[in-house]
Protein backbone atom coordinates (compact mmCIF):
# COMPACT_ATOMS: atom_id res chain seq x y z
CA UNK A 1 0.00 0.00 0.00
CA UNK A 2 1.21 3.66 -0.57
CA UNK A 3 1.56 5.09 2.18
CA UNK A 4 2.68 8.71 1.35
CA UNK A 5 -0.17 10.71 -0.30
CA UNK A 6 2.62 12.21 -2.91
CA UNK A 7 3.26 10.31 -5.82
CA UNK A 8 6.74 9.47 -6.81
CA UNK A 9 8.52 11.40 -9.37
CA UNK A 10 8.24 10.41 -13.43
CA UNK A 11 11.71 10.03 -15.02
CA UNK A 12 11.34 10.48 -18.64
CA UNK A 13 12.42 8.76 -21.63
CA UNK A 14 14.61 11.43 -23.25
CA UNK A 15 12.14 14.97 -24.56
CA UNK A 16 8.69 14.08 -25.91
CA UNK A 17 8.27 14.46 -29.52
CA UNK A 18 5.58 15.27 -31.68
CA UNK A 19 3.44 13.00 -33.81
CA UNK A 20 2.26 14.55 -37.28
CA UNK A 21 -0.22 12.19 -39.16
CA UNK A 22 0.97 9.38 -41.26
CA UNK A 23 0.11 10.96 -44.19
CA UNK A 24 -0.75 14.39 -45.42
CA UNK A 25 -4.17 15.84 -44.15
CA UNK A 26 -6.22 18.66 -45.29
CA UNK A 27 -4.13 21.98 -44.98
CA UNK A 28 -6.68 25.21 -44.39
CA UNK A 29 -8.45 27.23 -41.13
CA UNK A 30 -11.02 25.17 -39.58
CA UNK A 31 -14.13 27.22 -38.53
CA UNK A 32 -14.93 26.73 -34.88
CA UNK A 33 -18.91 27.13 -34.20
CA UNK A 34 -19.93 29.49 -31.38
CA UNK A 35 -20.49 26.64 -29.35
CA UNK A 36 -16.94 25.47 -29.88
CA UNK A 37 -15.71 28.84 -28.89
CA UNK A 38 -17.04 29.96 -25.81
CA UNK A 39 -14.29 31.00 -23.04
CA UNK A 40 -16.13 28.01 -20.89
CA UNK A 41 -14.45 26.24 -22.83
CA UNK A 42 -11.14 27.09 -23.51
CA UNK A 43 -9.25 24.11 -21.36
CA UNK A 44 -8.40 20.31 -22.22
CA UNK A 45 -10.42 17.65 -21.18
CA UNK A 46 -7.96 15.32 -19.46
CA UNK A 47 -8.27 11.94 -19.05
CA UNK A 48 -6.43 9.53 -16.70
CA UNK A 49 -6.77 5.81 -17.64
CA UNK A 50 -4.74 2.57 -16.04
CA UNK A 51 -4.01 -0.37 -17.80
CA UNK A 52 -2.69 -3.75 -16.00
CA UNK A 53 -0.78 -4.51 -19.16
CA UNK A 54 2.43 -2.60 -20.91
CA UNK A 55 1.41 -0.85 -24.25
CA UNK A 56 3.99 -0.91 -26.31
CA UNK A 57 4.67 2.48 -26.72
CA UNK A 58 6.51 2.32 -30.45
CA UNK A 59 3.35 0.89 -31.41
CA UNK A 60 1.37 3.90 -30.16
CA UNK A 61 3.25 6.22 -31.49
CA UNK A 62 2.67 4.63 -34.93
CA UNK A 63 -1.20 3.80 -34.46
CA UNK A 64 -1.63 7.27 -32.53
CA UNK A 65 -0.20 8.99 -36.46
CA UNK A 66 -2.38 6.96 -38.53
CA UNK A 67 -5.35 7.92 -36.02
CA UNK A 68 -4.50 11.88 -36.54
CA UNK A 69 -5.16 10.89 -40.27
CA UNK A 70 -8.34 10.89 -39.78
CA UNK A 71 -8.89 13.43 -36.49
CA UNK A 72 -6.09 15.58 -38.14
CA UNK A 73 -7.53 19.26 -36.65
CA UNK A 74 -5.93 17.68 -33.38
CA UNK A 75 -2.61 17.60 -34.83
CA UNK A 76 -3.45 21.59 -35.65
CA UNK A 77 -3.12 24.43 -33.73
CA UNK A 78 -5.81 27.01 -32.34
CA UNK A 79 -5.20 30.59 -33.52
CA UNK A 80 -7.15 33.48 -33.57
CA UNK A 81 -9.32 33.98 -36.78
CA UNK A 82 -7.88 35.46 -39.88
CA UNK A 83 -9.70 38.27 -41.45
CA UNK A 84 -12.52 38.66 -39.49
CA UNK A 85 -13.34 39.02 -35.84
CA UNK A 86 -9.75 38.43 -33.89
CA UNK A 87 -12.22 37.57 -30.59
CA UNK A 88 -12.43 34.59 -32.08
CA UNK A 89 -11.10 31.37 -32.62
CA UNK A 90 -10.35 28.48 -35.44
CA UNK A 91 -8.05 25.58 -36.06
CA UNK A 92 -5.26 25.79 -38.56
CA UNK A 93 -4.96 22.38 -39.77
CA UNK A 94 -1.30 22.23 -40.73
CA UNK A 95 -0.57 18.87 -39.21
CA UNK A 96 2.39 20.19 -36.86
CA UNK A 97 1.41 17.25 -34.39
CA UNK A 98 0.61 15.99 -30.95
CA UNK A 99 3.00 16.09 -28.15
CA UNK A 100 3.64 12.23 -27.14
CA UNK A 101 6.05 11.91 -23.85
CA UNK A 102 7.13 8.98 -22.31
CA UNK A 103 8.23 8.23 -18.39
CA UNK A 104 8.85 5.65 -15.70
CA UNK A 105 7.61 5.64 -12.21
CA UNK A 106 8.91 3.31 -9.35
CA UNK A 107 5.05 2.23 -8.04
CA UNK A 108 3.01 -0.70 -8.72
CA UNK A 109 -0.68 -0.95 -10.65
CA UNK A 110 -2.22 -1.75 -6.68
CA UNK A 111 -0.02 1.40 -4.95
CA UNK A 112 -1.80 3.46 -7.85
CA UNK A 113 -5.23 2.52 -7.30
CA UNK A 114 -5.20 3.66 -3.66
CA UNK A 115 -4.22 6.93 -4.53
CA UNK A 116 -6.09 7.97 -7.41
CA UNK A 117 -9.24 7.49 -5.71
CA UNK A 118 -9.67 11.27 -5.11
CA UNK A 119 -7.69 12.88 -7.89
CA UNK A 120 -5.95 16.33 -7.35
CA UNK A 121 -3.05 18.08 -9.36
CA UNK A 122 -0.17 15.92 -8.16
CA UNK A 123 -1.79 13.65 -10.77
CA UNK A 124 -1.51 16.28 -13.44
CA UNK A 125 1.54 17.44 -12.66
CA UNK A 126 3.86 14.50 -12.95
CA UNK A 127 1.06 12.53 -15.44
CA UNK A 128 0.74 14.56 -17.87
CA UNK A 129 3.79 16.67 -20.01
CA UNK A 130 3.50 20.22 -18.91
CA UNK A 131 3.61 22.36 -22.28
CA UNK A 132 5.11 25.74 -21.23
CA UNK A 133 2.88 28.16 -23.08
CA UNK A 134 2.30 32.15 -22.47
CA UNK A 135 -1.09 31.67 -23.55
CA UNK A 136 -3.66 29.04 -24.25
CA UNK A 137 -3.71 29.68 -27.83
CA UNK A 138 0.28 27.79 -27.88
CA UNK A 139 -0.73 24.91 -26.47
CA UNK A 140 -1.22 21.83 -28.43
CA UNK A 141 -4.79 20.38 -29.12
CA UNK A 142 -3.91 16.92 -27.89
CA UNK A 143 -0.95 15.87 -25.49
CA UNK A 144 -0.66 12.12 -24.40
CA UNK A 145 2.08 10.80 -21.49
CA UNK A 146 2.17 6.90 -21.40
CA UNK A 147 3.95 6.11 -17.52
CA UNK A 148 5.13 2.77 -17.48
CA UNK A 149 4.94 1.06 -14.34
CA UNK A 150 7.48 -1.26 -11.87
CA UNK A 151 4.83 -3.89 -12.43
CA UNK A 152 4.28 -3.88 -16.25
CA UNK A 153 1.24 -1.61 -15.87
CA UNK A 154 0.52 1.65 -17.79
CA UNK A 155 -1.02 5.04 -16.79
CA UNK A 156 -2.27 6.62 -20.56
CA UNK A 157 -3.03 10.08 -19.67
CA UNK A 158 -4.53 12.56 -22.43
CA UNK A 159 -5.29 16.08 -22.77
CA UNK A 160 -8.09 16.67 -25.36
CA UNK A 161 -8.78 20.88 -26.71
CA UNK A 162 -12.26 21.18 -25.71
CA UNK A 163 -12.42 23.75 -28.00
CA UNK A 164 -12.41 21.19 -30.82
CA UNK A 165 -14.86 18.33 -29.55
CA UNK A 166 -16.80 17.41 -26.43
CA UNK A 167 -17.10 14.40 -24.27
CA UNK A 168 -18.61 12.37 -27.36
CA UNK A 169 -15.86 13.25 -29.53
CA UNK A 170 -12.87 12.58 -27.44
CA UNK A 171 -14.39 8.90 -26.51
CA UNK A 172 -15.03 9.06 -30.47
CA UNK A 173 -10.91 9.74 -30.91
CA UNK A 174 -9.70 7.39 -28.29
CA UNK A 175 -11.92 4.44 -29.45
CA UNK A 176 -10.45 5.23 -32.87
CA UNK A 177 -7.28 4.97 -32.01
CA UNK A 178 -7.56 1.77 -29.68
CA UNK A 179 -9.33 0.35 -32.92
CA UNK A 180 -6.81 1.29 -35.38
CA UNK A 181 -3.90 -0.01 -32.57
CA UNK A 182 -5.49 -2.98 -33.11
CA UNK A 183 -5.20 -3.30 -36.62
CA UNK A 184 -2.57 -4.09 -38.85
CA UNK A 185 -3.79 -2.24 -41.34
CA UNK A 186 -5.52 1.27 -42.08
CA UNK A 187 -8.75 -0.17 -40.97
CA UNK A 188 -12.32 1.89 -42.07
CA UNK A 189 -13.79 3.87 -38.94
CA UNK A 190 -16.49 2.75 -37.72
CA UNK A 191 -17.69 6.26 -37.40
CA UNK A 192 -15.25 8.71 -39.33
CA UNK A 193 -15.57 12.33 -38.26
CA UNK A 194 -17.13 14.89 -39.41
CA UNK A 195 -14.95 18.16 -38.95
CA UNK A 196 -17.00 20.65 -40.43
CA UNK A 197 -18.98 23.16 -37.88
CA UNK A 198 -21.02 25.41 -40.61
CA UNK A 199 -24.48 23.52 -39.57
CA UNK A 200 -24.15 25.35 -36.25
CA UNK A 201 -23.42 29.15 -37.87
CA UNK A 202 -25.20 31.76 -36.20
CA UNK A 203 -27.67 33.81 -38.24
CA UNK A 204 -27.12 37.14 -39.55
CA UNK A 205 -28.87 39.56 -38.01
CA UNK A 206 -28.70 37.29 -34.36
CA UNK A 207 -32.40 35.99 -33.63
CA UNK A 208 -32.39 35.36 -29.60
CA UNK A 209 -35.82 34.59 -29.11
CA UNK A 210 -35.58 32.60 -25.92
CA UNK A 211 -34.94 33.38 -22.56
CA UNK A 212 -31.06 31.50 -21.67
CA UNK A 213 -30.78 31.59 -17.89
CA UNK A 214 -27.30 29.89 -18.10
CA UNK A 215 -25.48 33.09 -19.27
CA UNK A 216 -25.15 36.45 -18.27
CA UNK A 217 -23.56 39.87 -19.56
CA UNK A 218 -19.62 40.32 -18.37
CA UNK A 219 -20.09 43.88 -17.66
CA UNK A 220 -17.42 46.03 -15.65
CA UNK A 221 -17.89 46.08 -11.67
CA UNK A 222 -19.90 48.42 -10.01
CA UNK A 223 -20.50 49.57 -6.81
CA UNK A 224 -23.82 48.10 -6.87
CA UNK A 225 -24.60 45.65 -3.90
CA UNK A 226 -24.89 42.35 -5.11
CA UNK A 227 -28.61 40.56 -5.43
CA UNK A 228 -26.51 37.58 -3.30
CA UNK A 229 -23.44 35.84 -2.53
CA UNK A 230 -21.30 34.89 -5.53
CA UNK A 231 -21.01 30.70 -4.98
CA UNK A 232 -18.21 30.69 -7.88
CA UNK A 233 -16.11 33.27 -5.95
CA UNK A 234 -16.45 31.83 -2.49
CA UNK A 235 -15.80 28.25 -3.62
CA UNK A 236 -12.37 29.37 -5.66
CA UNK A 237 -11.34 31.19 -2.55
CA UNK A 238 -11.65 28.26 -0.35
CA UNK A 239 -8.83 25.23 0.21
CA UNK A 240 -10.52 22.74 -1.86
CA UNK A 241 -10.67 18.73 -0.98
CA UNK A 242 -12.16 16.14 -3.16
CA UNK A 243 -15.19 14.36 -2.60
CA UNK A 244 -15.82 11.00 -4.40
CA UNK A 245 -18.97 9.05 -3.77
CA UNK A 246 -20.09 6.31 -5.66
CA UNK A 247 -24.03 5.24 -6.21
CA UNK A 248 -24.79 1.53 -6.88
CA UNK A 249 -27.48 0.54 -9.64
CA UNK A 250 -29.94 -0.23 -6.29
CA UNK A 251 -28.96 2.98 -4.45
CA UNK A 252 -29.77 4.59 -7.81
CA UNK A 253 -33.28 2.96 -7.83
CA UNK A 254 -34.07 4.30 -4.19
CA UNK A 255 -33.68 7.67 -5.56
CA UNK A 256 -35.77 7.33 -8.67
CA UNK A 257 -38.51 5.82 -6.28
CA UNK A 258 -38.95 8.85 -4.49
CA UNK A 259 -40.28 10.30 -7.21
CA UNK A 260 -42.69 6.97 -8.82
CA UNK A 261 -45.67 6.43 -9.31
CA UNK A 262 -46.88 10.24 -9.98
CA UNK A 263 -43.63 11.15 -11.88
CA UNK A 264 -40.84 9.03 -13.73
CA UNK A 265 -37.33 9.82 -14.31
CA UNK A 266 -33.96 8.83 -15.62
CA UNK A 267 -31.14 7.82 -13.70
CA UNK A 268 -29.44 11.26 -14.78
CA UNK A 269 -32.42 13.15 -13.37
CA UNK A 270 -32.78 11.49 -9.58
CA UNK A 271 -28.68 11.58 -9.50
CA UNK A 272 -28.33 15.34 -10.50
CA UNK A 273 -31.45 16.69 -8.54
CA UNK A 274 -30.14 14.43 -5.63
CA UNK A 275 -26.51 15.95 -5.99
CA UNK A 276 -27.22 19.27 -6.82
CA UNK A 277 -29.77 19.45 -3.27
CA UNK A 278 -27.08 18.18 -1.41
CA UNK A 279 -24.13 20.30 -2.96
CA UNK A 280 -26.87 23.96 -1.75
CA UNK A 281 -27.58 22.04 2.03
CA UNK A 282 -24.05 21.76 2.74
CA UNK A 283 -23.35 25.50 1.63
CA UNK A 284 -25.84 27.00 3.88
CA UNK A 285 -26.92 29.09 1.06
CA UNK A 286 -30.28 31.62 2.17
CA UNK A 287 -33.03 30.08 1.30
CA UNK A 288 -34.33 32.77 -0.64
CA UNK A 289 -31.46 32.12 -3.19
CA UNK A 290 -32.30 31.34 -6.32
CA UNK A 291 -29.50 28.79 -7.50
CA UNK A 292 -29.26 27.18 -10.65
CA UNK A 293 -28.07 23.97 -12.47
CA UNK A 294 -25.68 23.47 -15.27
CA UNK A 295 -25.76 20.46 -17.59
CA UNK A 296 -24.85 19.36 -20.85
CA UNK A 297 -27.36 18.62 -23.55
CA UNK A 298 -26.51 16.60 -26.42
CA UNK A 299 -27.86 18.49 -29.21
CA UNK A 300 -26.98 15.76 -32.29
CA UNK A 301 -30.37 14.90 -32.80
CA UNK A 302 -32.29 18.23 -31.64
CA UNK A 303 -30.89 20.14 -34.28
CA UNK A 304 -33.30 20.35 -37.82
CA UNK A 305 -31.49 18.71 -40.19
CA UNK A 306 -30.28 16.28 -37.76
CA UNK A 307 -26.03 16.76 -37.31
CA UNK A 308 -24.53 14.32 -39.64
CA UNK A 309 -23.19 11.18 -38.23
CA UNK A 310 -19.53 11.43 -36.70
CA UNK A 311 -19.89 15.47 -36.03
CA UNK A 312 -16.50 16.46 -34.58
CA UNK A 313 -17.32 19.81 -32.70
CA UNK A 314 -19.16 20.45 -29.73
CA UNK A 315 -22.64 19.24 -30.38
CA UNK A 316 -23.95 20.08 -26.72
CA UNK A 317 -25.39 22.76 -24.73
CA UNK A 318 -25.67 23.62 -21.37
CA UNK A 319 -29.49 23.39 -20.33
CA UNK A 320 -29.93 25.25 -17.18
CA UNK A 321 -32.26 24.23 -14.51
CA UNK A 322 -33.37 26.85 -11.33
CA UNK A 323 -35.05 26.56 -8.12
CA UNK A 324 -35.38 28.83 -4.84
CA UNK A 325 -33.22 27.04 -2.13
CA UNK A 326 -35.85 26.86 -0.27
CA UNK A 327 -37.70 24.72 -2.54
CA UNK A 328 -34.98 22.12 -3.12
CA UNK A 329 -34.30 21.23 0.71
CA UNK A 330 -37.09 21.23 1.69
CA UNK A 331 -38.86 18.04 -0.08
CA UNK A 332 -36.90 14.95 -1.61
CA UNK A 333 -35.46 14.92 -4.90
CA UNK A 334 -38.42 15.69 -6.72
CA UNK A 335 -38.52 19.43 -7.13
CA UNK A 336 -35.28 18.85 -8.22
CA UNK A 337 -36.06 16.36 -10.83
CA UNK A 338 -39.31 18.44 -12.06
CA UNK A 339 -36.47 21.59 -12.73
CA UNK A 340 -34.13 19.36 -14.33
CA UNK A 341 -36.31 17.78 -16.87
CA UNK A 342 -37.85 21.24 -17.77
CA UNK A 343 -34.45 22.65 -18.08
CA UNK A 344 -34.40 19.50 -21.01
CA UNK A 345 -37.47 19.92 -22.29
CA UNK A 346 -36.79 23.62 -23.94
CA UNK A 347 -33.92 22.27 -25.81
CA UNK A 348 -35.50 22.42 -29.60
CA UNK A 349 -33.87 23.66 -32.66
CA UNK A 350 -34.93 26.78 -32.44
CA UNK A 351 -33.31 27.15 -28.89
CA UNK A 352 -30.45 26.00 -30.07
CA UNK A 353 -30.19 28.21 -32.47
CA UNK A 354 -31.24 31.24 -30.17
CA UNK A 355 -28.41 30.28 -27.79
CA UNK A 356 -25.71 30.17 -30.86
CA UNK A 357 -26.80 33.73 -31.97
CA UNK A 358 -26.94 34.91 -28.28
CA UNK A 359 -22.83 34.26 -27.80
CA UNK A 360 -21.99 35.63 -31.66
CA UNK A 361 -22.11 38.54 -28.64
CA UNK A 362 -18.25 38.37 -27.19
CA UNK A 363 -19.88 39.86 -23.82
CA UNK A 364 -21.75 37.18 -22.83
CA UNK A 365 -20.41 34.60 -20.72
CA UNK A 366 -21.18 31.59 -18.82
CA UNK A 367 -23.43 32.76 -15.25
CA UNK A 368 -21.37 30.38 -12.76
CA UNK A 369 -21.83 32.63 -9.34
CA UNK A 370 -24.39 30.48 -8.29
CA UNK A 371 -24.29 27.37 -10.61
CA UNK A 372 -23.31 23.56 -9.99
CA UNK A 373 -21.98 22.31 -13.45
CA UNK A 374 -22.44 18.74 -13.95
CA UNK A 375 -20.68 17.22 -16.66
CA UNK A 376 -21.83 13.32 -17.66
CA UNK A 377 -18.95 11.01 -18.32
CA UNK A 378 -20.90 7.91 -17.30
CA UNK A 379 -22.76 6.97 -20.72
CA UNK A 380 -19.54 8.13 -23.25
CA UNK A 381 -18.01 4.19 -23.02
CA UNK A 382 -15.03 5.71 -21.77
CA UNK A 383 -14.68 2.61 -19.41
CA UNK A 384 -14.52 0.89 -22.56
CA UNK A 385 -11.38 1.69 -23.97
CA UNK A 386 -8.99 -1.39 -25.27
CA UNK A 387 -5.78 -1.67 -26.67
CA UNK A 388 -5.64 -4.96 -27.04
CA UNK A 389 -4.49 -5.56 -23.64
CA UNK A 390 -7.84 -5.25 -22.10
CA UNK A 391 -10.05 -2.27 -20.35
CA UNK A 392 -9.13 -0.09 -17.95
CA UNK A 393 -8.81 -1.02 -14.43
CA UNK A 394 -9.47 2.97 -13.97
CA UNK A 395 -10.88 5.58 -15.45
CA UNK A 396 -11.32 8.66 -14.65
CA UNK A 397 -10.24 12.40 -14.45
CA UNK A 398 -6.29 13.67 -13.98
CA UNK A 399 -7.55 15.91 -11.07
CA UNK A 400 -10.65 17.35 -9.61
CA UNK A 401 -12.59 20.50 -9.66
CA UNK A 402 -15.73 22.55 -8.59
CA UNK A 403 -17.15 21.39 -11.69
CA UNK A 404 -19.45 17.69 -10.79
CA UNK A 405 -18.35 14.79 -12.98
CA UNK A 406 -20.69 11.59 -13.45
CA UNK A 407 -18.19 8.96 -13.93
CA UNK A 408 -18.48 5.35 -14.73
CA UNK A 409 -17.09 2.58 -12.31
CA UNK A 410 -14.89 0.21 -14.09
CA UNK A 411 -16.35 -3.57 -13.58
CA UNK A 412 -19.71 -1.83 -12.20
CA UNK A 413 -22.51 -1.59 -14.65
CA UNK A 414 -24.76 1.02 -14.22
CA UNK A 415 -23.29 2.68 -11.34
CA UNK A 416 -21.91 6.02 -11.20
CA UNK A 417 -19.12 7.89 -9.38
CA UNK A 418 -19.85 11.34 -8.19
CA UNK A 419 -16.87 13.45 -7.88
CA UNK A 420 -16.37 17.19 -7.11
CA UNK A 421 -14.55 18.91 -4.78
CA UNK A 422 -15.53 21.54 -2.01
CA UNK A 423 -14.25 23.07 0.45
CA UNK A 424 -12.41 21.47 3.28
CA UNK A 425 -14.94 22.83 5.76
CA UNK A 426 -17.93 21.44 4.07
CA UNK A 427 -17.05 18.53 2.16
CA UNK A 428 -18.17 16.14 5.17
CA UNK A 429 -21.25 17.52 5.21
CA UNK A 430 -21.42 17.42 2.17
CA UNK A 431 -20.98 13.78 1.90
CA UNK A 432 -23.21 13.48 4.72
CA UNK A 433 -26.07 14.67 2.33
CA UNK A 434 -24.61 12.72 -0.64
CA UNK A 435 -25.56 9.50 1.80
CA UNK A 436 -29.16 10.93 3.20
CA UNK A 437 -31.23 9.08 0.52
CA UNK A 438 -34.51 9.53 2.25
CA UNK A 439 -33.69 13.35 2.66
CA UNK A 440 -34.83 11.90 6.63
CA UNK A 441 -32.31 14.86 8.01
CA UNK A 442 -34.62 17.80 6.57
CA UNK A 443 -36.45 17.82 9.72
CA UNK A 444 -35.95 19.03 13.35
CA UNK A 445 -32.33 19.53 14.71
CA UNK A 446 -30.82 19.17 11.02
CA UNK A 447 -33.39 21.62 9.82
CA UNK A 448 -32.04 24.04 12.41
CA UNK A 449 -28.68 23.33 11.94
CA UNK A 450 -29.07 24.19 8.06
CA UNK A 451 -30.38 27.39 8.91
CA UNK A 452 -28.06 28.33 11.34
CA UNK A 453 -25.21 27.82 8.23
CA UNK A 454 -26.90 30.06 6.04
CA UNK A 455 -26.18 32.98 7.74
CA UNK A 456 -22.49 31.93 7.16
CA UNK A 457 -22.52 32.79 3.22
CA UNK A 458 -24.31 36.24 3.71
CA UNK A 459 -21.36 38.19 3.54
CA UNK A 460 -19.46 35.94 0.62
């Protein structure tokens, strides 16, 4: 068992190196949709998987270039668009490469496991190849680190431009690759991607004919007294611990039952009312505070035409569910779960296309101050992935945020991992909620208690 909580230190294999495609791609600018280019998005989406068996990394290197073939806008790099609007961004597809770095580290597959239970930026700092870069703009789409392990296991960590797909296509890129490592040959895709984004242009003049909650205007500070305490702020201020807890498929069915026989719901639904109720009860938040959910919506098949098949962009957006805080502690999950499914219910294409022609405006951003943002990895078959040596023994994020991940547990069908972090003077609370199916510790001294900590965000 590893007993130290820090990791020991990576010794790499000589400098990392970049891998072009194995052939030549497309050469032009790549227009990024407004979806692809909000400033909410302008990070990687990293991924942290462990393998019990070596993968040979010559053999990646060579399947990972005939991969960027086909996903060749990740062997690009983002720059600011070219005779137009400088604000915003594209891809210039000029097949420079990804950045592919190799390491040792003296632990065994077991010693791993215990620590990266609750992920935090150890991981990501001896993981994954740190790119220096004076702006985001010079860092490369997609970075991989393969750490080979004193046992013969292998930590694959990747770092995926979410500027340039979402959840569906990085699973999409790292299934393709595990296919094609298979393969002796250039096999055919099962889904090839689609790079183009002009199915998601915004209309000229901008029709916003919907109300969209989830964003607000970035204007300059005033002395104005805030309407209430900004949760963002207060949470990035705070020493921040991770909390993990995972739901089994029958501890997932006790949640949906609070809500049968009047109203039905998906496992999503229960799991993000549930977590989102608990996340506002251990925050003390007033409960006149109006606090909202963020989630993502997969927007492939809302859109009229329907996306074509393989689109490589970000086909989601963030449907945004509100309640009084009131309201959500004090029944079960089901106001909760009523909010959340009419947050998904508005999602048309005419919404859609109201919220792309509401951020052609540079000044609107994404309204976080008093937001939980739940991202869904559970249902992406990112558990799935195979090299030939057989899935994952883990999967899961390089390191945690304030943003809530849905993850899948590896060997556990159906259940999910909830993982966010919080701060260290809450997080057992918390946790404490996360475990109160029944919602049994609304009442009496709890009840009390819970009002008592509201008074302690007043001032945030």
């Amino acid at each position: 068992m590893l007993k130290s909580p820090e990791l020991p230190d990576c010794i790499y294999k000589g400098q990392p190196v970049l891998i072009s495609p194995a052939r030549p791609t497309p050469n032009h600018r790549l227009y990024l949709s407004n979806l692809d280019d909000q400033k909410f998005l302008r990070f990687s989406i990293k991924y942290l998987y462990l393998f019990a068996k070596s993968l040979h990394t010559a053999a990646l290197r060579s399947s990972l270039a005939r991969a960027l073939v086909e996903f060749y806008p990740l062997a690009g790099r983002l720059r600011r668009r070219v005779g137009g609007d400088d604000r915003k961004l594209e891809v210039e597809c000029n097949g420079e490469g990804a950045v592919f770095a190799e390491a040792e580290m003296d632990l065994r597959s077991d010693e791993f496991v215990e620590f990266v239970g609750k992920p935090n930026r150890a991981l990501m700092r001896k993981l994954l190849y740190r790119v220096e870069a004076a702006d985001f703009l010079d860092i490369p789409p997609l970075i991989i680190q393969v750490t080979n392990l004193r046992d013969g296991g292998t930590i694959l960590c990747t770092a995926i431009s979410h500027c340039i797909c979402d959840g569906i296509g990085s699973s999409q890129f790292l299934h393709a690759w595990a296919h094609i490592h298979q393969s002796s040959s250039s096999p055919n895709l099962p889904i090839p991607p689609f790079h183009s984004r002009h199915v998601l242009e915004p209309r000229h003049p901008p029709q916003v004919t919907f109300p969209h909650p989830g964003f607000t205007k970035n204007t300059p500070p005033t002395n104005e007294p805030a309407a209430g305490p900004n949760v963002f702020n207060f949470l990035q201020s705070q020493p921040l611990v991770t909390s993990s807890v995972t739901f089994s498929p029958s501890q997932i069915l006790h949640l949906k039952r609070q809500c049968y026989p009047s109203l039905k719901c998906t496992t999503f639904e229960a799991l993000a009312s549930h977590t989102w109720r608990s996340w506002v009860r251990s925050l003390g938040l007033k409960p006149s505070f109006q606090v909202k959910l963020l989630f993502s919506m997969n927007i492939r098949d809302k859109v009229r035409p329907e996306m074509p098949q393989g689109y490589y962009g970000n086909g989601f957006v963030l449907a945004c569910a509100e309640a009084k805080v009131k309201d959500l502690v004090s029944a079960n999950v089901r106001h909760g779960v009523k909010s959340v499914q009419h947050a998904k219910s508005v999602i048309s294409d005419d919404y859609v296309r109201s919220m792309i022609d509401l951020l052609d405006d540079e000044s609107v951003v994404t309204d976080l101050s008093s937001s939980l943002v739940i991202s869904q990895w559970s249902k992406l078959g990112l558990e799935d992935l195979d090299f030939g040596g057989g899935k994952a023994l883990h999967m899961g994020p390089l390191y945690s945020d304030i943003y809530c991940l849905f993850l899948p547990v590896a060997g556990e069908f159906d259940a999910v991992r909830v993982l966010v972090s919080m701060p260290r003077s809450v997080v057992e609370k918390f946790e404490f909620y996360m475990a109160d199916f029944d919602g049994v510790v609304e009442n009496g001294d709890a009840k009390n208690q819970y009002e008592v900590d509201s008074l302690k965000m007043v001032s945030v």
